[in-house]
C-alpha atoms as a PDB file:
ATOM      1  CA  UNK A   1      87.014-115.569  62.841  1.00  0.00           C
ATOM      2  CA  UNK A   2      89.376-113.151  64.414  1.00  0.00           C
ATOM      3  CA  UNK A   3      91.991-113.837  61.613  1.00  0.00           C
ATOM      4  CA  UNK A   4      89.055-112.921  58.943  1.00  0.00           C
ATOM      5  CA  UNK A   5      87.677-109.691  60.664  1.00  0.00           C
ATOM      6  CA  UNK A   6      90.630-107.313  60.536  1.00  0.00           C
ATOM      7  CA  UNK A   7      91.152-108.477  56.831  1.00  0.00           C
ATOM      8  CA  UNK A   8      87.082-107.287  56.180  1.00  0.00           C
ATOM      9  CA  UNK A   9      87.795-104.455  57.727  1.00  0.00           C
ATOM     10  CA  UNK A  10      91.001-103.220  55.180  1.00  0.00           C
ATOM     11  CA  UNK A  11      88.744-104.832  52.147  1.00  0.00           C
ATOM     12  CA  UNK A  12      86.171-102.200  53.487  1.00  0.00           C
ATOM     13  CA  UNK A  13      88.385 -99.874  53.917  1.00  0.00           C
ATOM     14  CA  UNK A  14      89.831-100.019  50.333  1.00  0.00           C
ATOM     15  CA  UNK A  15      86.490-100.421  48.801  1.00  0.00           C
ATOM     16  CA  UNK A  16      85.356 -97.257  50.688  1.00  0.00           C
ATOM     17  CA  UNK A  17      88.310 -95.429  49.658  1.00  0.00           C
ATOM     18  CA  UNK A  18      87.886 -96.634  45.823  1.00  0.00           C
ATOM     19  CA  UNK A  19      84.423 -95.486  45.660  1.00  0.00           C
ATOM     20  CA  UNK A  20      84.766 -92.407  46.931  1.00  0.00           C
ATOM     21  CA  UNK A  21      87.588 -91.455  44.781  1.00  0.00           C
ATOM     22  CA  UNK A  22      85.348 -92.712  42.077  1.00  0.00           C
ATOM     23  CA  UNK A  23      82.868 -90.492  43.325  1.00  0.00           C
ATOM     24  CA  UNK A  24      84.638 -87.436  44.081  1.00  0.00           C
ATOM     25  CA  UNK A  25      85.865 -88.138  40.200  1.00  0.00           C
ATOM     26  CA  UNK A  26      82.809 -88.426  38.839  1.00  0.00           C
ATOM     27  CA  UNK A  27      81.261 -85.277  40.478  1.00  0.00           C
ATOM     28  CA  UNK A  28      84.269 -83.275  39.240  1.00  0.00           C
ATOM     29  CA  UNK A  29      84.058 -84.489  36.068  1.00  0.00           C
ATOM     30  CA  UNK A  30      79.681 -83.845  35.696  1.00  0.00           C
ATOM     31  CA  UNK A  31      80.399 -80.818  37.066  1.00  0.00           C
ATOM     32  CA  UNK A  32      82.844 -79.824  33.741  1.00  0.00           C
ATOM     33  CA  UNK A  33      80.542 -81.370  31.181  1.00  0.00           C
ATOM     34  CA  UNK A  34      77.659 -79.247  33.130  1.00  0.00           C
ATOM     35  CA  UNK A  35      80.339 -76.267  32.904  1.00  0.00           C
ATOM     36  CA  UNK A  36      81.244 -76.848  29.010  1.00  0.00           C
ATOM     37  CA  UNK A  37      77.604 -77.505  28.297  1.00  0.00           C
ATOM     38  CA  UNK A  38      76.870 -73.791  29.427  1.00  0.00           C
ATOM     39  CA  UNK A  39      79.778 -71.470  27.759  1.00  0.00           C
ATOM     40  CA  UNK A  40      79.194 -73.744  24.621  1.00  0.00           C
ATOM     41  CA  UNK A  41      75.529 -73.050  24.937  1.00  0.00           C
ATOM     42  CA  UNK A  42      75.612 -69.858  25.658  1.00  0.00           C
ATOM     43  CA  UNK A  43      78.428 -69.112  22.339  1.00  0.00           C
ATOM     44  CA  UNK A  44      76.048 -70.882  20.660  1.00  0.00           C
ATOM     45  CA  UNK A  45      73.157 -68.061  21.737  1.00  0.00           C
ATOM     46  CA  UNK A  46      75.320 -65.730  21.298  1.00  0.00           C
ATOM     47  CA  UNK A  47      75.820 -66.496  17.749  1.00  0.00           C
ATOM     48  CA  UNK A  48      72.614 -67.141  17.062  1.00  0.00           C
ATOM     49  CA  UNK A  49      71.213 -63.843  18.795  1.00  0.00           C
ATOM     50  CA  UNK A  50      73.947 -61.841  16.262  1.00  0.00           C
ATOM     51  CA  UNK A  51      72.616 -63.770  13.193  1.00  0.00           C
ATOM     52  CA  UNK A  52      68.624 -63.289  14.124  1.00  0.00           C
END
């Protein structure tokens, strides 16, 4: 058991360290669709205020 504990421990560790990454990612990367979304959005009002 002590051989198998410090190697759950850097699986953890890594897993931890994946997902986070993946999640810091992610949250970037929803937060510049959200951010595209809006200035195309609001071009597209834009536009669409000139032409009514």
């Amino acid at each position: 058991m002590a051989k198998k504990k410090p190697r759950l421990n850097v699986e953890a560790y890594f897993f931890l360290k994946c997902f986070s990454s993946l999640f810091l990612r992610s949250h970037e990367f929803i937060e510049n669709l959200y951010c595209f979304h809006y200035q195309s959005g609001a071009k597209i009002g834009k536009s669409f205020n000139e032409l009514a």
